[in-house]
C-alpha atoms as a PDB file:
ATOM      1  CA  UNK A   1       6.277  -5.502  -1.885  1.00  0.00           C
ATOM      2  CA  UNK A   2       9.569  -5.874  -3.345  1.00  0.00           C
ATOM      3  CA  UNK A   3      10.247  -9.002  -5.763  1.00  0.00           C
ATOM      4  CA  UNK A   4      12.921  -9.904  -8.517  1.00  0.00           C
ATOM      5  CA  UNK A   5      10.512 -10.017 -11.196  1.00  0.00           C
ATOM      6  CA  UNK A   6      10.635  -7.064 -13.879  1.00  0.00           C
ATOM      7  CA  UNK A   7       7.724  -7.306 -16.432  1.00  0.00           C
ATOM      8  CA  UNK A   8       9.144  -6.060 -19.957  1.00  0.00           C
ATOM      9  CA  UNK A   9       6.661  -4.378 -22.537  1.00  0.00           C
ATOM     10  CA  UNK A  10       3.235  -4.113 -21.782  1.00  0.00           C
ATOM     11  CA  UNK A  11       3.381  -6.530 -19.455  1.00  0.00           C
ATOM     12  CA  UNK A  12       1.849  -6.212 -15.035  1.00  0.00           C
ATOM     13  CA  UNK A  13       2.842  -8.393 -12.002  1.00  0.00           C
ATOM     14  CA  UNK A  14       0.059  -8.770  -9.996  1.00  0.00           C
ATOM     15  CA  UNK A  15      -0.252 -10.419  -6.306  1.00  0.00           C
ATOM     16  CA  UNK A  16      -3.829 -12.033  -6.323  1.00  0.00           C
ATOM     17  CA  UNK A  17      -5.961 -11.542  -3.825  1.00  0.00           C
ATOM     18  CA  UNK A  18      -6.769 -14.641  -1.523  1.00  0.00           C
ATOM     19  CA  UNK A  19     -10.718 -15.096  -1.010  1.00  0.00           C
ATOM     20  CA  UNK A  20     -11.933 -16.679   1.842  1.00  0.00           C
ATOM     21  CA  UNK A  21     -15.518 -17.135   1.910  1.00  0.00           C
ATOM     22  CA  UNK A  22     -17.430 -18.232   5.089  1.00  0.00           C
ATOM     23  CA  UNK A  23     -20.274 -20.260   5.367  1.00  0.00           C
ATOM     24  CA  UNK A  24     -23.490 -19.837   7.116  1.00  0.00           C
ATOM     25  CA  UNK A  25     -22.655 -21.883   9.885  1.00  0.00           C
ATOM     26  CA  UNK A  26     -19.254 -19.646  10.510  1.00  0.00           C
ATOM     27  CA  UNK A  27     -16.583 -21.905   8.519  1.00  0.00           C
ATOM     28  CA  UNK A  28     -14.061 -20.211   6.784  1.00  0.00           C
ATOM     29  CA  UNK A  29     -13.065 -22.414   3.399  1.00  0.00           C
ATOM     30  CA  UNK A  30      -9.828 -21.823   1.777  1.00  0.00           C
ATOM     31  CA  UNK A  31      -9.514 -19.904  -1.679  1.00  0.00           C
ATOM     32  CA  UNK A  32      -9.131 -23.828  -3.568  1.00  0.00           C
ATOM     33  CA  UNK A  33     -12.492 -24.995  -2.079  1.00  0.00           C
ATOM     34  CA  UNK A  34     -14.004 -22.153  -3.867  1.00  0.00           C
ATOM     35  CA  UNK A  35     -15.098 -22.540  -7.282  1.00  0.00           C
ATOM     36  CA  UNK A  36     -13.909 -19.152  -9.528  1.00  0.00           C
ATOM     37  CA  UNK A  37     -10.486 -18.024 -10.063  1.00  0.00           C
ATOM     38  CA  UNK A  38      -9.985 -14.371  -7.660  1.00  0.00           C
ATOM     39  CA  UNK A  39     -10.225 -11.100 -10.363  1.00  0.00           C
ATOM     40  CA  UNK A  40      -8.383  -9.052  -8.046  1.00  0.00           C
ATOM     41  CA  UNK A  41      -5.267  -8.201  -6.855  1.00  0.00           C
ATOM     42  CA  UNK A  42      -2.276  -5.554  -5.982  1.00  0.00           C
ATOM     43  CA  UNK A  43      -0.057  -4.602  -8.388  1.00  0.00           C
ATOM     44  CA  UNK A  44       3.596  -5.117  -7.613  1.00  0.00           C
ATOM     45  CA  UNK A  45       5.589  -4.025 -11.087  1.00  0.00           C
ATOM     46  CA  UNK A  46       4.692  -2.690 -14.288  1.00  0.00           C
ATOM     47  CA  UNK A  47       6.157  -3.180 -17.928  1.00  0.00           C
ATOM     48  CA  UNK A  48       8.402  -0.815 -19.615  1.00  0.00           C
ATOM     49  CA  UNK A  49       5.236   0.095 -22.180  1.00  0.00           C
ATOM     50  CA  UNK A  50       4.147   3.950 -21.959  1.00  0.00           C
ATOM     51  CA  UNK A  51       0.838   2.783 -22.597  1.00  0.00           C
ATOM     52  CA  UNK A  52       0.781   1.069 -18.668  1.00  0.00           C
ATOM     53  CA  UNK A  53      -2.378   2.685 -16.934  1.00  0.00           C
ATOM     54  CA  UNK A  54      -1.619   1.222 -13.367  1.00  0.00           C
ATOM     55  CA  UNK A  55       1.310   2.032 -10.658  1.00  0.00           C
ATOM     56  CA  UNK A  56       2.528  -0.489  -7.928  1.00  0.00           C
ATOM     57  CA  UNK A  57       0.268  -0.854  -5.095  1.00  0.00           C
ATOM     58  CA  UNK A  58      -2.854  -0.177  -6.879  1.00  0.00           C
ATOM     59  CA  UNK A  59      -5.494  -2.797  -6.438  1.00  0.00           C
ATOM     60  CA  UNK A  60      -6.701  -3.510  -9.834  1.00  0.00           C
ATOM     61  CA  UNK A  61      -9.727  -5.966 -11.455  1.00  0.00           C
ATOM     62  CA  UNK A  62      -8.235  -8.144 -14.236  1.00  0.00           C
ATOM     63  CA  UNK A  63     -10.002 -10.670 -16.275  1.00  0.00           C
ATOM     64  CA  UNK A  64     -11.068 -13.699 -15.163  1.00  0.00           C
ATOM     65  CA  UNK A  65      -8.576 -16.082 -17.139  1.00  0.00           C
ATOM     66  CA  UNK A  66      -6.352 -14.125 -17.479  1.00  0.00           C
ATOM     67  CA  UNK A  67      -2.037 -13.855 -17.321  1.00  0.00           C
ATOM     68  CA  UNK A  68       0.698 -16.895 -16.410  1.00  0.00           C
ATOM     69  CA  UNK A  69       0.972 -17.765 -12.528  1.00  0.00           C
ATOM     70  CA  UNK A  70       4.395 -17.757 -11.555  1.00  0.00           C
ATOM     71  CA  UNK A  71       5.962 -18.816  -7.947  1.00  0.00           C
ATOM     72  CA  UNK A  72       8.944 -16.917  -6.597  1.00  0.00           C
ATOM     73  CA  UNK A  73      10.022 -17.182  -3.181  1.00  0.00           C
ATOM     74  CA  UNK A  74       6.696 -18.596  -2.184  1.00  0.00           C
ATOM     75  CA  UNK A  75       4.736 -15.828  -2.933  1.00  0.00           C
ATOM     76  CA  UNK A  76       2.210 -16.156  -6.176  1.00  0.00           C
ATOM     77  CA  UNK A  77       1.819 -13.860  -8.573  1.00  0.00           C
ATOM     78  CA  UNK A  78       0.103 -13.284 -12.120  1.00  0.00           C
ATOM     79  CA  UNK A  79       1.823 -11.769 -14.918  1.00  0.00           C
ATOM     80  CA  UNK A  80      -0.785 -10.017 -16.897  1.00  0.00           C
ATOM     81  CA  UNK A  81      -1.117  -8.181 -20.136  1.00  0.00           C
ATOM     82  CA  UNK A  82      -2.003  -4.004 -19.624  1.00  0.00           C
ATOM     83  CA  UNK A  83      -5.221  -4.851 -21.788  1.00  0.00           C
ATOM     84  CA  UNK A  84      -6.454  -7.509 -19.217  1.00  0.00           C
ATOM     85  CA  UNK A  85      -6.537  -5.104 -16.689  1.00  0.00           C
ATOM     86  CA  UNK A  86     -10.220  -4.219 -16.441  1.00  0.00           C
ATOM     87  CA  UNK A  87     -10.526  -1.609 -13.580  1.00  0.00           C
ATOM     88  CA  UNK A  88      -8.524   0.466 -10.788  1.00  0.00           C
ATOM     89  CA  UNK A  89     -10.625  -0.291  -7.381  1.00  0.00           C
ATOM     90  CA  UNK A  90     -10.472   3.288  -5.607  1.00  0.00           C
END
């Protein structure tokens, strides 16, 4: 999971999570049919900040509004702040 983003300060690049949900009948809708934002993700680089709980490739629970969405070679990601990070999913 190496990218040419470096979050400074307190700062945590995250890779959301997509969530496909499936319906009763068996139909798989895509993560923009679905109403809420995904909370969840992998984390790809931390911040310079010793205050940084999290290490790349943790999968972590951030708020739900959280961070800026930024595009880079395709790929989405969310640049959080440390304090929007909720909880480490074990």
């Amino acid at each position: 999971m190496k990218t040419t983003i470096q979050p400074l300060g307190e700062n945590v690049l995250i890779q959301a999570q997509t969530q496909e949900e499936q319906t009763e009948s068996g139909i798989f809708l895509p993560e923009t049919a679905t109403k809420e934002k995904p909370q969840q993700g992998t984390v790809v680089a931390v911040g310079t900040d010793d205050e940084i709980a999290v290490k790349p490739g943790q999968t972590v629970i951030y708020s739900r509004y959280a961070g800026t969405e930024v595009t880079v070679d395709g790929t989405d990601y969310l640049i959080v702040k440390n304090d929007d990070i909720l909880a480490i999913v074990q």
